[in-house]
C-alpha atoms as a PDB file:
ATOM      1  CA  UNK A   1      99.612 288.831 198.893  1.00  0.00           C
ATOM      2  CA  UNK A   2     100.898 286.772 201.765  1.00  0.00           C
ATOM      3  CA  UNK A   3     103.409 283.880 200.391  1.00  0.00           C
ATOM      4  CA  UNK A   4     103.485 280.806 203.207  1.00  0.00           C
ATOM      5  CA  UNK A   5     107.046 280.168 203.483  1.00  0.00           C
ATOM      6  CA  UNK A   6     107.951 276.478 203.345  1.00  0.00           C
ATOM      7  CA  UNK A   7     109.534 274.889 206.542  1.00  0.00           C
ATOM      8  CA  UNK A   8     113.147 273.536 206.579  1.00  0.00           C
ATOM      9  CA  UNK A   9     111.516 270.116 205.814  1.00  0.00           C
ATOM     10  CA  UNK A  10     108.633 270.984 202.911  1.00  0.00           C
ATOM     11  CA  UNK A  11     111.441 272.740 201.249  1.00  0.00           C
ATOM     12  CA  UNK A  12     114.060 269.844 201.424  1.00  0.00           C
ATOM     13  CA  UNK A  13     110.754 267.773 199.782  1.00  0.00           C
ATOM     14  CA  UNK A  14     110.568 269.987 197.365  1.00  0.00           C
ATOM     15  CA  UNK A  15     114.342 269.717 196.241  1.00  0.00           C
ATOM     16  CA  UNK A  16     114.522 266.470 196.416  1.00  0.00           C
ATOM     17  CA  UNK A  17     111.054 266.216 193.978  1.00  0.00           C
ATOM     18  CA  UNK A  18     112.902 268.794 191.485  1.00  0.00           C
ATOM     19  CA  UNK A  19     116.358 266.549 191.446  1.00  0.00           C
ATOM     20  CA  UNK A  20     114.594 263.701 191.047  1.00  0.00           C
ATOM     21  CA  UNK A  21     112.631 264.990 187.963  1.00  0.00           C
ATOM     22  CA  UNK A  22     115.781 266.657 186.472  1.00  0.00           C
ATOM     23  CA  UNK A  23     117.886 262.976 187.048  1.00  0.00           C
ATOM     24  CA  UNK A  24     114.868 261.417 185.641  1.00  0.00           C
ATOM     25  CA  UNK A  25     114.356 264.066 182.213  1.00  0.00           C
ATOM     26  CA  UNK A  26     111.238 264.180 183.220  1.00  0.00           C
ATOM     27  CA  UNK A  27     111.226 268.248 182.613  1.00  0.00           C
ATOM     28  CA  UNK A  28     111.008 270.354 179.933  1.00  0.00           C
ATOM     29  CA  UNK A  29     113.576 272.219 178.382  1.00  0.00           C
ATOM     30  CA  UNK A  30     111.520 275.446 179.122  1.00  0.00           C
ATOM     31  CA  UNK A  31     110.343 274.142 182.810  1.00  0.00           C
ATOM     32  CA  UNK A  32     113.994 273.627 183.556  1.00  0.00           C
ATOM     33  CA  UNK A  33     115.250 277.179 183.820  1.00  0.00           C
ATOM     34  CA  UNK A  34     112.285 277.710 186.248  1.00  0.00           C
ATOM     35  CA  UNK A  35     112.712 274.545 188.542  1.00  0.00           C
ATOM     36  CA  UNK A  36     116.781 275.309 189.014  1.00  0.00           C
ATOM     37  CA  UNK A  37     115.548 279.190 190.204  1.00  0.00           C
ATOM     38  CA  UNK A  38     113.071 277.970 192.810  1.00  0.00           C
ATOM     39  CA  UNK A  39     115.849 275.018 193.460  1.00  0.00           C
ATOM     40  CA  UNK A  40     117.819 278.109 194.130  1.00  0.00           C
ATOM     41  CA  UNK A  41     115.637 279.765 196.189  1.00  0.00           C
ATOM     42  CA  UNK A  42     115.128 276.405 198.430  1.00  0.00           C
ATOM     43  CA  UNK A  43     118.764 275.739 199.306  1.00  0.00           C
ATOM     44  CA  UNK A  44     119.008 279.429 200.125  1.00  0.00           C
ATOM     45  CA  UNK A  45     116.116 279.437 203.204  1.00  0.00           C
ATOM     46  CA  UNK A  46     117.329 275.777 204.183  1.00  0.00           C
ATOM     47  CA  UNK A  47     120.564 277.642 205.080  1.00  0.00           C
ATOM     48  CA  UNK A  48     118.920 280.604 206.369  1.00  0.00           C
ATOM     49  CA  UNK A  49     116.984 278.228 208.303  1.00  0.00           C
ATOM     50  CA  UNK A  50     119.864 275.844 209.707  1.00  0.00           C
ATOM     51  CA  UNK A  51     122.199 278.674 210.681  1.00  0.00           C
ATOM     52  CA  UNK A  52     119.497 280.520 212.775  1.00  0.00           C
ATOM     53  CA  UNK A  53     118.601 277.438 214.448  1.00  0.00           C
ATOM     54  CA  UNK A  54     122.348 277.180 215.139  1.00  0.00           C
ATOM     55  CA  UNK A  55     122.554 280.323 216.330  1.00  0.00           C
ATOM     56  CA  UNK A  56     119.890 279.770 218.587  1.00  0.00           C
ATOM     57  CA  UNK A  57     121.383 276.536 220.050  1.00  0.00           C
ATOM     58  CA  UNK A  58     124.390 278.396 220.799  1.00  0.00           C
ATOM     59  CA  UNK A  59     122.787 281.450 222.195  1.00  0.00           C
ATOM     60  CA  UNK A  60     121.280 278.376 224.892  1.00  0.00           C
ATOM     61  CA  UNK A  61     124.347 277.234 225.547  1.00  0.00           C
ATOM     62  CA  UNK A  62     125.942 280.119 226.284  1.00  0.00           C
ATOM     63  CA  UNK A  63     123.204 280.566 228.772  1.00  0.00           C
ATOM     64  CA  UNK A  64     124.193 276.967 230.319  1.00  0.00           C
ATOM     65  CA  UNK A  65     127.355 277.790 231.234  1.00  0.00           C
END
């Protein structure tokens, strides 16, 4: 079973949906457990995501010089 993973940006959507329905009380007690795992799980490939890309930018500048 193949799971699309979520760009830097439809993940960032997706927090930013889950905050707002936690500031709002909009979830269930039972729901909430669930959303603050896969909140989690976002914020963990956003970094993934931001420090490859800065790894990459540096690996290009290096190359620049």
């Amino acid at each position: 079973m193949d799971i699309k993973e979520e760009s830097y940006n439809e993940a960032i959507e997706k927090l930013r949906l889950i905050v707002e329905a936690i500031e709002k009380g909009d979830l269930e007690v039972d729901l909430l457990s669930e959303k603050v795992k896969e909140a989690s799980r976002l914020i963990k490939l956003c970094k993934d995501k931001l420090y490859k890309a800065d790894l990459e930018v540096k690996k290009v500048l290096e190359e620049l010089e």
